[in-house]
C-alpha atoms as a PDB file:
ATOM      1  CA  UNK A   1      60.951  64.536 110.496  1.00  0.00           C
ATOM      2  CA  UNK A   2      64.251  64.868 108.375  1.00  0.00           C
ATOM      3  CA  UNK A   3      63.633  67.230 105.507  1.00  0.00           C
ATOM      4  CA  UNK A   4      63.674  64.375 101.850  1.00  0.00           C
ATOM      5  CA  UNK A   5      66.066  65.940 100.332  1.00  0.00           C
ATOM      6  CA  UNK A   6      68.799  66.200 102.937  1.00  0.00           C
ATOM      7  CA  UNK A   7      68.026  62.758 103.791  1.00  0.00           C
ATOM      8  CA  UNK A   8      68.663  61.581 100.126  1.00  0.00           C
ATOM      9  CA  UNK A   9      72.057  63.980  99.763  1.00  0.00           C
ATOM     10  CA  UNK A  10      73.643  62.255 102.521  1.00  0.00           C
ATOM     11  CA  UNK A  11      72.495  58.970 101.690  1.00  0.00           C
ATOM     12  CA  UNK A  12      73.592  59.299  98.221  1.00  0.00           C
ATOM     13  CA  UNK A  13      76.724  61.563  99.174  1.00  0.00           C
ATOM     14  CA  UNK A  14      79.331  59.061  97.627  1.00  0.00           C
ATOM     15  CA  UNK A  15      77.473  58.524  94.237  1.00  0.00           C
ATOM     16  CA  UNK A  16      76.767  62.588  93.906  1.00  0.00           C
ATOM     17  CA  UNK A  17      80.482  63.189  94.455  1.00  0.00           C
ATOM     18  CA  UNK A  18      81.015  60.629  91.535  1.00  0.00           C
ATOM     19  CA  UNK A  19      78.680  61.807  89.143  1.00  0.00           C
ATOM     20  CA  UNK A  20      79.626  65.614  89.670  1.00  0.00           C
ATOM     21  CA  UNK A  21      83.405  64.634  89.014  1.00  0.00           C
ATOM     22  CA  UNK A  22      82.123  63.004  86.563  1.00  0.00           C
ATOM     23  CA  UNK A  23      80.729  66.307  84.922  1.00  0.00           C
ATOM     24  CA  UNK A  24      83.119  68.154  85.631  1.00  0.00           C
ATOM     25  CA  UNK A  25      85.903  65.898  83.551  1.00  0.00           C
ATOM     26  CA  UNK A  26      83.710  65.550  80.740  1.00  0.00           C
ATOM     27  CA  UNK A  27      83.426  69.433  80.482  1.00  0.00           C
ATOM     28  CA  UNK A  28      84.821  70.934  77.549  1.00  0.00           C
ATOM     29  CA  UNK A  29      86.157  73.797  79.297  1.00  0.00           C
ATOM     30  CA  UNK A  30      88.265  71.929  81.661  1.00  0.00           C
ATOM     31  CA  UNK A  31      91.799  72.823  82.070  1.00  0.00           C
ATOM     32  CA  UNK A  32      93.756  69.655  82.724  1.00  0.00           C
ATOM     33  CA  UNK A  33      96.915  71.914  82.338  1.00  0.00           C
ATOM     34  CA  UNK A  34      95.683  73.982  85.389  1.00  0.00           C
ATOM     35  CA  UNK A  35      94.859  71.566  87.722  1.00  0.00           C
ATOM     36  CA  UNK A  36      95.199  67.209  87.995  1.00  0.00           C
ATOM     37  CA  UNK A  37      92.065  65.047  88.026  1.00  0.00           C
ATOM     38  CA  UNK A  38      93.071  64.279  92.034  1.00  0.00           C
ATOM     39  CA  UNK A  39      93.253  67.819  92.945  1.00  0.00           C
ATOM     40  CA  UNK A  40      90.251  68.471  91.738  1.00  0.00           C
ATOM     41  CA  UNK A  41      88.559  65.453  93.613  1.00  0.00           C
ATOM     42  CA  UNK A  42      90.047  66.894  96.759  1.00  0.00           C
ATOM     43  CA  UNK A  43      88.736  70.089  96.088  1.00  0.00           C
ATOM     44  CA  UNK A  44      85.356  68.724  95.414  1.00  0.00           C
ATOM     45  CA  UNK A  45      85.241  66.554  97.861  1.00  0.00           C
ATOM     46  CA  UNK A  46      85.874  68.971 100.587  1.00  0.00           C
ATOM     47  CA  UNK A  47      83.262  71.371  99.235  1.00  0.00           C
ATOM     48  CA  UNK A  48      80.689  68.606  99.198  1.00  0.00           C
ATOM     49  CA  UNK A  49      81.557  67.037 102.826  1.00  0.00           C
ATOM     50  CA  UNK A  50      80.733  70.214 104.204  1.00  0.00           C
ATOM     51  CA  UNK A  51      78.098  70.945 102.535  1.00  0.00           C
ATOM     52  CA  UNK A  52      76.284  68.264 103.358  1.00  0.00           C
ATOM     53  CA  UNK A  53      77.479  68.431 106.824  1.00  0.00           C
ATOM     54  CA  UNK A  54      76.063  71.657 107.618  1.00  0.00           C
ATOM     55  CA  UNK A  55      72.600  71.305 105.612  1.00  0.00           C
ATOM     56  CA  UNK A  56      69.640  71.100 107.781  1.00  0.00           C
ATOM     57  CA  UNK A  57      65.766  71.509 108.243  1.00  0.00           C
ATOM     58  CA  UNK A  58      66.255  75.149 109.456  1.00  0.00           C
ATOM     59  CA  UNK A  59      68.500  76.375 106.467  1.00  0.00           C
ATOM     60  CA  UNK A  60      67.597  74.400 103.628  1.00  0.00           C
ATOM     61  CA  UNK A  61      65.359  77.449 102.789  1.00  0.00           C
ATOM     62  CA  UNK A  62      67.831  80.268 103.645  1.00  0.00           C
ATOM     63  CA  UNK A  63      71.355  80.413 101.689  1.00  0.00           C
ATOM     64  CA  UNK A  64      72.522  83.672 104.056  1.00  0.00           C
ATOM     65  CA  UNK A  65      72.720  81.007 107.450  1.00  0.00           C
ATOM     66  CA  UNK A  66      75.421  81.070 109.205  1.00  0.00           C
ATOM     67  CA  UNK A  67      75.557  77.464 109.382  1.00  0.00           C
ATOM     68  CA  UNK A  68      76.846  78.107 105.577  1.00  0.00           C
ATOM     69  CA  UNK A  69      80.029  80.205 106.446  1.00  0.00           C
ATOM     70  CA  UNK A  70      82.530  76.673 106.647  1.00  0.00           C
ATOM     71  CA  UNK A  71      80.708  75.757 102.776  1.00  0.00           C
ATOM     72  CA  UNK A  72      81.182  79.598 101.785  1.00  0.00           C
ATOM     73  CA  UNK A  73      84.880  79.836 103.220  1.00  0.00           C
ATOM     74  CA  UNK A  74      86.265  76.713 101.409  1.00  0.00           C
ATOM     75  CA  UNK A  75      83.567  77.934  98.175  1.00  0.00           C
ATOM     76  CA  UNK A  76      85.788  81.579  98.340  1.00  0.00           C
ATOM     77  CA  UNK A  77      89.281  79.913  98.702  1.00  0.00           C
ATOM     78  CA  UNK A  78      88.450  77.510  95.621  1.00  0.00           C
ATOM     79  CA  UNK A  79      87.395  80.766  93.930  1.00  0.00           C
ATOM     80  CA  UNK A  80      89.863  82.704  94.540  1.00  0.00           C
ATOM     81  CA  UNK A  81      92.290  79.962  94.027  1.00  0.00           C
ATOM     82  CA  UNK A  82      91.244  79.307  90.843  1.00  0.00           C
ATOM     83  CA  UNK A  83      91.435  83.190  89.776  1.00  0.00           C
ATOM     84  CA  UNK A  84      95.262  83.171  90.400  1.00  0.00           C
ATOM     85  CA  UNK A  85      95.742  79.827  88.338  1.00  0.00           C
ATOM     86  CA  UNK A  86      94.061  81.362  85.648  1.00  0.00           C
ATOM     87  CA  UNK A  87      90.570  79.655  85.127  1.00  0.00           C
ATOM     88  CA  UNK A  88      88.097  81.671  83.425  1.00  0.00           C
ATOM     89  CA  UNK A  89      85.112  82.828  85.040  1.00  0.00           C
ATOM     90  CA  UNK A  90      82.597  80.156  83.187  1.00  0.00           C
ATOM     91  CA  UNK A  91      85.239  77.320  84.140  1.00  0.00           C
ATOM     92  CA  UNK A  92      84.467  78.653  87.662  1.00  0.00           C
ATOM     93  CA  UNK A  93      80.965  78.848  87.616  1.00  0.00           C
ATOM     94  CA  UNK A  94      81.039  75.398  85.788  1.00  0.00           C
ATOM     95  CA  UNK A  95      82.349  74.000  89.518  1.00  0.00           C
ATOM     96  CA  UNK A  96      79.425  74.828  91.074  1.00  0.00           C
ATOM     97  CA  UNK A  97      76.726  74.331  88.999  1.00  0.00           C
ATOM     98  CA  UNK A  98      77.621  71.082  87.841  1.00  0.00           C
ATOM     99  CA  UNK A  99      77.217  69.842  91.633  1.00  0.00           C
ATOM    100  CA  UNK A 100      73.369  71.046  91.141  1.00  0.00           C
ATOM    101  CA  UNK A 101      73.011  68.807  88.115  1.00  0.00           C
ATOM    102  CA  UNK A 102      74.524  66.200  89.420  1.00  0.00           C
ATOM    103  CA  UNK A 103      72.465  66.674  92.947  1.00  0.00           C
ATOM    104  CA  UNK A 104      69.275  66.686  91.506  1.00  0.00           C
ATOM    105  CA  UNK A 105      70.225  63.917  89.382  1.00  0.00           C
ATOM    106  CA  UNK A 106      69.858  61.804  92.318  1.00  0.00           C
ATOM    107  CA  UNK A 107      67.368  63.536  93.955  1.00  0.00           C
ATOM    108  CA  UNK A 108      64.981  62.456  90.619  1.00  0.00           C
ATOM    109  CA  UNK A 109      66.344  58.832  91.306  1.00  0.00           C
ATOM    110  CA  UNK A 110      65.157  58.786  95.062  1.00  0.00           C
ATOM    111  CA  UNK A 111      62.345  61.313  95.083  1.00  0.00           C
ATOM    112  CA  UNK A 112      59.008  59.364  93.802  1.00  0.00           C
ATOM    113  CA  UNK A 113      56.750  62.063  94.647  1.00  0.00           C
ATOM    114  CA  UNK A 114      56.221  64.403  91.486  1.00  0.00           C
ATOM    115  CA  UNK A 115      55.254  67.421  93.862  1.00  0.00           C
ATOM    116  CA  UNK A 116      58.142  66.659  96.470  1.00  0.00           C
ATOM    117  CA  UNK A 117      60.830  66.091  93.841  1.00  0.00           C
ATOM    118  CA  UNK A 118      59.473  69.594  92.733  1.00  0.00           C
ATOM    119  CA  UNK A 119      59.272  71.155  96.197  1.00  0.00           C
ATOM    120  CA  UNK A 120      62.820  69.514  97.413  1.00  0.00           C
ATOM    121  CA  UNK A 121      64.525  70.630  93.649  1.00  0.00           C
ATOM    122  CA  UNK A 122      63.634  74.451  93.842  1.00  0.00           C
ATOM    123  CA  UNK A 123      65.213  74.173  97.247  1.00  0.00           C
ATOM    124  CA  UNK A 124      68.547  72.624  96.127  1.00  0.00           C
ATOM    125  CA  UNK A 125      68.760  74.863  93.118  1.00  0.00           C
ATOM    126  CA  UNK A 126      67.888  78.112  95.218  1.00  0.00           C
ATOM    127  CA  UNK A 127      70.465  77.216  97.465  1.00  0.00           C
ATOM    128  CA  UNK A 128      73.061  76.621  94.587  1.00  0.00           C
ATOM    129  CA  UNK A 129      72.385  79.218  92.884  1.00  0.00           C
ATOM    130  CA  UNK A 130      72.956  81.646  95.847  1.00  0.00           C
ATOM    131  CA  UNK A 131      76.529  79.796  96.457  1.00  0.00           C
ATOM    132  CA  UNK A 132      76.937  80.396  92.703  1.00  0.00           C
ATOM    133  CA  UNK A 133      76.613  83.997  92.954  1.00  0.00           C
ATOM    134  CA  UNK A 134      79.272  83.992  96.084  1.00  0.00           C
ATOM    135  CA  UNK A 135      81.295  82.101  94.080  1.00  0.00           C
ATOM    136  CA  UNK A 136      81.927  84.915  91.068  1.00  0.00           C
ATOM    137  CA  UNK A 137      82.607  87.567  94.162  1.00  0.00           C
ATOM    138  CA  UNK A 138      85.046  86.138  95.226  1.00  0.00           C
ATOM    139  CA  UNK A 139      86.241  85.200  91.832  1.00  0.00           C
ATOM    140  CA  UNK A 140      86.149  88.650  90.501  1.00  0.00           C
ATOM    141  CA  UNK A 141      88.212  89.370  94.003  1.00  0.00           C
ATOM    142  CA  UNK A 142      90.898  87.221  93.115  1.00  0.00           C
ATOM    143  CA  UNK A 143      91.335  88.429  90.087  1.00  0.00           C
ATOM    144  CA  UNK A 144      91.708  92.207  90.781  1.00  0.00           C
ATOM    145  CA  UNK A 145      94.022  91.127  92.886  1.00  0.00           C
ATOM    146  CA  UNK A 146      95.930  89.359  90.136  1.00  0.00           C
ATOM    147  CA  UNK A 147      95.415  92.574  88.127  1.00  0.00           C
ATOM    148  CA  UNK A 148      96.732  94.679  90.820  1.00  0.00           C
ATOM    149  CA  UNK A 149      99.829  92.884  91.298  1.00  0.00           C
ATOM    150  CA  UNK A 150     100.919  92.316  87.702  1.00  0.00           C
ATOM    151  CA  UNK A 151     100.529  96.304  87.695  1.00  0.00           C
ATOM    152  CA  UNK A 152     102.483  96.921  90.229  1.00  0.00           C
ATOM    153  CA  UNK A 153     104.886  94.406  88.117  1.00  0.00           C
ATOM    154  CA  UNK A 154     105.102  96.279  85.378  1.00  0.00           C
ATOM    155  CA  UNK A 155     105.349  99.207  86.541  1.00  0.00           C
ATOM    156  CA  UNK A 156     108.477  98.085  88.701  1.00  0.00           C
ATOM    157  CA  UNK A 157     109.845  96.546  85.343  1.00  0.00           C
ATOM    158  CA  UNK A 158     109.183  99.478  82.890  1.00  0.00           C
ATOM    159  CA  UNK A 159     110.975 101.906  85.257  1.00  0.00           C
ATOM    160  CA  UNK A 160     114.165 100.095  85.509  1.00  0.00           C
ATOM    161  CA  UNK A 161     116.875 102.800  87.455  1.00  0.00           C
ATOM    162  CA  UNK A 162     120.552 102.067  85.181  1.00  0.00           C
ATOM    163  CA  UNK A 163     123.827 103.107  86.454  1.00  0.00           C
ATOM    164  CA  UNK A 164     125.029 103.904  82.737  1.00  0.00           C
ATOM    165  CA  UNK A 165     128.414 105.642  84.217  1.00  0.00           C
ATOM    166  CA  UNK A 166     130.190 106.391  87.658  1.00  0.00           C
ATOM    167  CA  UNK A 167     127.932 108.949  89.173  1.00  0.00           C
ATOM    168  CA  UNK A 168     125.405 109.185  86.362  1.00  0.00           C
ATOM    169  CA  UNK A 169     122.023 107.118  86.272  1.00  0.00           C
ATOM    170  CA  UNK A 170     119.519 106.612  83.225  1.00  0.00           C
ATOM    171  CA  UNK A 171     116.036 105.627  83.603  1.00  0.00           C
ATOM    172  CA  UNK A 172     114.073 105.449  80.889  1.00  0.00           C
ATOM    173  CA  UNK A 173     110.325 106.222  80.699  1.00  0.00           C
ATOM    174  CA  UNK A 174     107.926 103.909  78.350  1.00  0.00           C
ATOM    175  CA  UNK A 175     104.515 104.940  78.306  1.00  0.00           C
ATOM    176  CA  UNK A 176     102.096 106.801  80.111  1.00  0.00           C
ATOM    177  CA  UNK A 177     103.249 108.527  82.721  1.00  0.00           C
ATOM    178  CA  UNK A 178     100.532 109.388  85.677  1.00  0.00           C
ATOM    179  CA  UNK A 179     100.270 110.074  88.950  1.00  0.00           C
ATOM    180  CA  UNK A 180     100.371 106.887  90.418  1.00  0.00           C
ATOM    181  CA  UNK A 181     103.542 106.023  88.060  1.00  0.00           C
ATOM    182  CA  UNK A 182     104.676 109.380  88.575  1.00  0.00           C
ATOM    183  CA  UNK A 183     105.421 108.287  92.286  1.00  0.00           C
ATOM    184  CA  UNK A 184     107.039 105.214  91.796  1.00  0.00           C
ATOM    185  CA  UNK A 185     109.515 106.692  89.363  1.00  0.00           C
ATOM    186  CA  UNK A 186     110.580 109.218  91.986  1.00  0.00           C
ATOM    187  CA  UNK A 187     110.716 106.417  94.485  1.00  0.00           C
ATOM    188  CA  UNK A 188     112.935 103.775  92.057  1.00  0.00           C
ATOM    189  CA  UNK A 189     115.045 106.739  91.199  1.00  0.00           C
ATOM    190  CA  UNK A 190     116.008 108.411  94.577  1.00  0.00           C
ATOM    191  CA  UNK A 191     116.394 105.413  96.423  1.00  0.00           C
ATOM    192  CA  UNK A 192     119.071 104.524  94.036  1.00  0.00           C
ATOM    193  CA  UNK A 193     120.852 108.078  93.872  1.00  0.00           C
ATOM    194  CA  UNK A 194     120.762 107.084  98.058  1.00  0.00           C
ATOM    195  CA  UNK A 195     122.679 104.126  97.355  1.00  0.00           C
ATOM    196  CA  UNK A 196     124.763 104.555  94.490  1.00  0.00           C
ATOM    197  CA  UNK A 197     125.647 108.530  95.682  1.00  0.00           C
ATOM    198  CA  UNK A 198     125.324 109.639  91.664  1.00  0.00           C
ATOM    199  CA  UNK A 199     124.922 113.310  90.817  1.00  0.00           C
ATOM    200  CA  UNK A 200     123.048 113.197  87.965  1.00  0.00           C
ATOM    201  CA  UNK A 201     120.086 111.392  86.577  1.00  0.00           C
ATOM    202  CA  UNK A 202     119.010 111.362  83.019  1.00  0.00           C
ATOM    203  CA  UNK A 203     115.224 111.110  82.367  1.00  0.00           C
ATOM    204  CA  UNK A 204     114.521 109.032  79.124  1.00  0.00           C
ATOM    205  CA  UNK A 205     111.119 110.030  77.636  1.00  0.00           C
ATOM    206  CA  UNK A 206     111.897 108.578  74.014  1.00  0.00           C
ATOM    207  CA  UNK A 207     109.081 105.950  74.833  1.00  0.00           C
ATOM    208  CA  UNK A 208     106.820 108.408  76.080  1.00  0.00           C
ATOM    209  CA  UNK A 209     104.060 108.931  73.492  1.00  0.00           C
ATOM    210  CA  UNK A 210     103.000 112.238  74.049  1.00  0.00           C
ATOM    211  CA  UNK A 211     103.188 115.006  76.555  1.00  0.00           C
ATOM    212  CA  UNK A 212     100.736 116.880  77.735  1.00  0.00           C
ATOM    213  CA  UNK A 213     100.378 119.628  80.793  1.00  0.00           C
ATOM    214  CA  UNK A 214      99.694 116.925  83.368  1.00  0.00           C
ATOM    215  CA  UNK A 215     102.754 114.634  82.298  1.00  0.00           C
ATOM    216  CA  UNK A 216     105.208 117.804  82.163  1.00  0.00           C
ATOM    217  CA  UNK A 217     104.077 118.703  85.886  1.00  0.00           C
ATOM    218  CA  UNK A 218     104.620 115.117  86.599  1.00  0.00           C
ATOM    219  CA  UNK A 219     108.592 115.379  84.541  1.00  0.00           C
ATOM    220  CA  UNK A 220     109.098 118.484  86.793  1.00  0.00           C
ATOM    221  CA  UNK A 221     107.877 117.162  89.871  1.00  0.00           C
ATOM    222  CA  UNK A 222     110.367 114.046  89.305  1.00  0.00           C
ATOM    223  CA  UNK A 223     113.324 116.626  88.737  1.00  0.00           C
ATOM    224  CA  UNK A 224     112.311 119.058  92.013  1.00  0.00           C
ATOM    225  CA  UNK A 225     112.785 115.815  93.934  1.00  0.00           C
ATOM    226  CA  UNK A 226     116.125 114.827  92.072  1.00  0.00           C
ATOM    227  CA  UNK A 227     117.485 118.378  92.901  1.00  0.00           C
ATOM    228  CA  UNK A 228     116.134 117.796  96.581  1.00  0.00           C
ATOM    229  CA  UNK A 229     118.769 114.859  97.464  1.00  0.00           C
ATOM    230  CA  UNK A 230     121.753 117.031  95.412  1.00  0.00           C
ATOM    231  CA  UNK A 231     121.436 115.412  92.399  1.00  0.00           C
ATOM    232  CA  UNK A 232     121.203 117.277  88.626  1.00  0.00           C
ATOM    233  CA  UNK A 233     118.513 116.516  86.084  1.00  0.00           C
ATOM    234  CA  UNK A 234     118.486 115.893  82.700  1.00  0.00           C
ATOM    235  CA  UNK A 235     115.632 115.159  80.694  1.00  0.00           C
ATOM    236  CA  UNK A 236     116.313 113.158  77.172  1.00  0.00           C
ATOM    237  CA  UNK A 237     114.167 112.178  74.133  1.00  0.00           C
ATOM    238  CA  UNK A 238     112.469 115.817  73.176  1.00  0.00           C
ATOM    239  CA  UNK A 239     111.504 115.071  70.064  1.00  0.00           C
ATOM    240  CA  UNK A 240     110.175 118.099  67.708  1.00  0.00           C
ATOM    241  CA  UNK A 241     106.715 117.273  68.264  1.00  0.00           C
ATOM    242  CA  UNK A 242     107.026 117.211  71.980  1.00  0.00           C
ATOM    243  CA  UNK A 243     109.032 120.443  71.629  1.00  0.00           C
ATOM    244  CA  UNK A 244     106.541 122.191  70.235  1.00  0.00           C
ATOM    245  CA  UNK A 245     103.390 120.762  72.039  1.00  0.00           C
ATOM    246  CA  UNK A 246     105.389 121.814  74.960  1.00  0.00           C
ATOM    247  CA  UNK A 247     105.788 125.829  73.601  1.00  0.00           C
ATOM    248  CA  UNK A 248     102.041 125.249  72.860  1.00  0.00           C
ATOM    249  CA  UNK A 249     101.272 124.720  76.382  1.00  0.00           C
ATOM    250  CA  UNK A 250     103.340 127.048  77.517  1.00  0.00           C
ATOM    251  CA  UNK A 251     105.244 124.410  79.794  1.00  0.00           C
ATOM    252  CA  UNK A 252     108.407 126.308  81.387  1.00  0.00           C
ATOM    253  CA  UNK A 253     111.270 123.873  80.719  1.00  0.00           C
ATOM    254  CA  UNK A 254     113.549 126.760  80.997  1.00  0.00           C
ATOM    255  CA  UNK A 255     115.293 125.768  84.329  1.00  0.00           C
ATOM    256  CA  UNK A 256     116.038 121.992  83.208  1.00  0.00           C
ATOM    257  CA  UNK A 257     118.539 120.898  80.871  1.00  0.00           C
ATOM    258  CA  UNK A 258     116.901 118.722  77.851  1.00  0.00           C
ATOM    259  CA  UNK A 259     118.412 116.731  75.022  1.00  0.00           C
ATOM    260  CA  UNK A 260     117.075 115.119  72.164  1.00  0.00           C
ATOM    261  CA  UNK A 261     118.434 111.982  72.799  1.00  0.00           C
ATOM    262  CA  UNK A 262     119.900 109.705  75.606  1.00  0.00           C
ATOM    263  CA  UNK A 263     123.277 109.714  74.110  1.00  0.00           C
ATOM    264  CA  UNK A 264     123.425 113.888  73.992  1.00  0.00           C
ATOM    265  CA  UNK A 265     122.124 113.551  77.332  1.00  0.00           C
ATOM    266  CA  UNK A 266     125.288 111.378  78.541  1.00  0.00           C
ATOM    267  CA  UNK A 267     127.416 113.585  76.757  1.00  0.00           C
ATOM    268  CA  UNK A 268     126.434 116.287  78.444  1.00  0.00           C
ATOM    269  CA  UNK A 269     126.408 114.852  82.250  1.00  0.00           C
ATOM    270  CA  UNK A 270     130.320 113.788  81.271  1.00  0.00           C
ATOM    271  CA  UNK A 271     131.062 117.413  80.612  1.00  0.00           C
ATOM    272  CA  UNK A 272     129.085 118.361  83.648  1.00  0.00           C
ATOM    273  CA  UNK A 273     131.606 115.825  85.553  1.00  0.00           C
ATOM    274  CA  UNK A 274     134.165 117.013  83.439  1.00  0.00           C
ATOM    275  CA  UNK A 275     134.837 113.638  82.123  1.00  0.00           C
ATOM    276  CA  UNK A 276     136.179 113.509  78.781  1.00  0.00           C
ATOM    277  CA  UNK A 277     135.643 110.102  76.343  1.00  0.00           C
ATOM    278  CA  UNK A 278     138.411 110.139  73.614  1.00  0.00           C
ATOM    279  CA  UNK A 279     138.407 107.032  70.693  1.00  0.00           C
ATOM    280  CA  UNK A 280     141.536 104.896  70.980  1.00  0.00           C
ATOM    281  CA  UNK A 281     143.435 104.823  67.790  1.00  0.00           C
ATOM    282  CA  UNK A 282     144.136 101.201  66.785  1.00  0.00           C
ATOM    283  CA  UNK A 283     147.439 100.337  66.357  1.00  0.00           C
ATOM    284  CA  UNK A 284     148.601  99.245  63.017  1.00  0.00           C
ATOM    285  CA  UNK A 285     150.237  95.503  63.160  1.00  0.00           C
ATOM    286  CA  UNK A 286     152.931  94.549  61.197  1.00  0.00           C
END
């Protein structure tokens, strides 16, 4: 004999799907911005189909079936999904466990029995509850992935490579600079002294905040590769207090030329090309 509950849930399938819509437009927390009341009846409509589907006598008491993996695969898309549009993790949650309120909603409506309803309703919610907790995995999935690639975003964009003169790039440095940084700052800047064929490269640390041992071996590492592929270093923005936190540490700079600022820095790589930039005296008009 059919199990109650899974015979009411697909009796009542149509008029769940309703009500838990239902709940989940008149929640507070909905974001009508992120997604349109048809997607999201799509989306739960899917979910539900195959939940239903694949509920039976033998799994009814056991969330980690295998008969689950089609619910848990569309449950992790939806979750992930979500994490990339930018839900929050209770609007999220707020999927899920709204379809337990409105399922035993209707199980209370079919289910006359005061110790079945009770039976069949720890079932449901047990079985909820364990999707529930699959659904925040793979939410908190999605959104390291999100985290990972806006990163790797800024990082890209905070280490722009700028060819400030025939043969001479700039690239300033804002922020911390570590190892993982470290890397793609080599990376932006030799690939571009590949492809423009410059000779020198001026490091910009005037938005570096401070600089300690690990950050200088980081700098020097930079310029060892620079020299590698024939190209001359010059590291700009030295302010006093890096200066002397540098003597403190007793960081040999010795071997690389440094400037105080970017412009010193560019006037020095022009006399290293032996360019020369003279100021055009403006005619007087008559």
């Amino acid at each position: 004999m059919k199990n109650e509950a899974i015979k009411v849930l697909q009796k009542r399938k149509k008029t769940i799907l309703e009500n838990w819509i239902k709940l989940q437009i008149e929640d507070i927390s909905l974001r009508e911005d992120l997604m349109s009341n048809e997607d999201l009846r799509s989306q739960s409509e899917e979910f539900l189909n195959s939940f239903v589907q694949n509920l039976n006598d033998e799994n009814i008491d056991d969330s980690g079936s295998r008969d689950f993996e089609p619910v848990i695969d569309i449950l992790n898309g939806v979750s992930i999904a979500r994490a990339r549009q930018g839900f929050s993790p209770r609007e999220t949650g707020t999927y899920v466990f709204s379809l337990k309120d409105a399922m035993l909603s209707t199980l209370q409506q079919e289910i006359k029995d005061p110790q079945e309803l009770y039976v069949q309703s720890i079932k449901i919610s047990k079985l909820i509850d364990n999707l529930g907790i699959s659904t925040f995995e793979s939410f908190i999935k999605g959104r390291e992935e999100v985290i990972l690639r806006q990163t790797d975003e800024i990082a890209e964009i905070s280490t722009p490579v700028i060819r400030v003169w025939d043969g001479i790039l700039a690239l300033p440095i804002i922020g911390t600079l570590d190892s993982a940084r470290t890397q793609i700052v080599m990376e932006s800047l030799l690939q571009e002294i590949v492809e423009s064929g410059s000779g020198i490269a001026i490091l910009d640390i005037s938005g570096v905040p401070a600089v300690d041992s690990l950050v200088a071996q980081h700098l020097i590492k930079t310029v060892s590769a620079t020299r590698l592929m024939g190209a001359e270093c010059i590291i700009s923005g030295i302010r006093p207090e890096i200066a002397q936190t540098v003597v403190h540490l007793g960081i040999d700079l010795t071997d690389i030329i440094t400037k105080s600022s970017l412009a010193s820095a560019l006037k020095a790589a022009f006399q290293m090309m032996r360019l020369q930039v003279t100021q055009k005296q403006q005619q007087n008009v008559n």
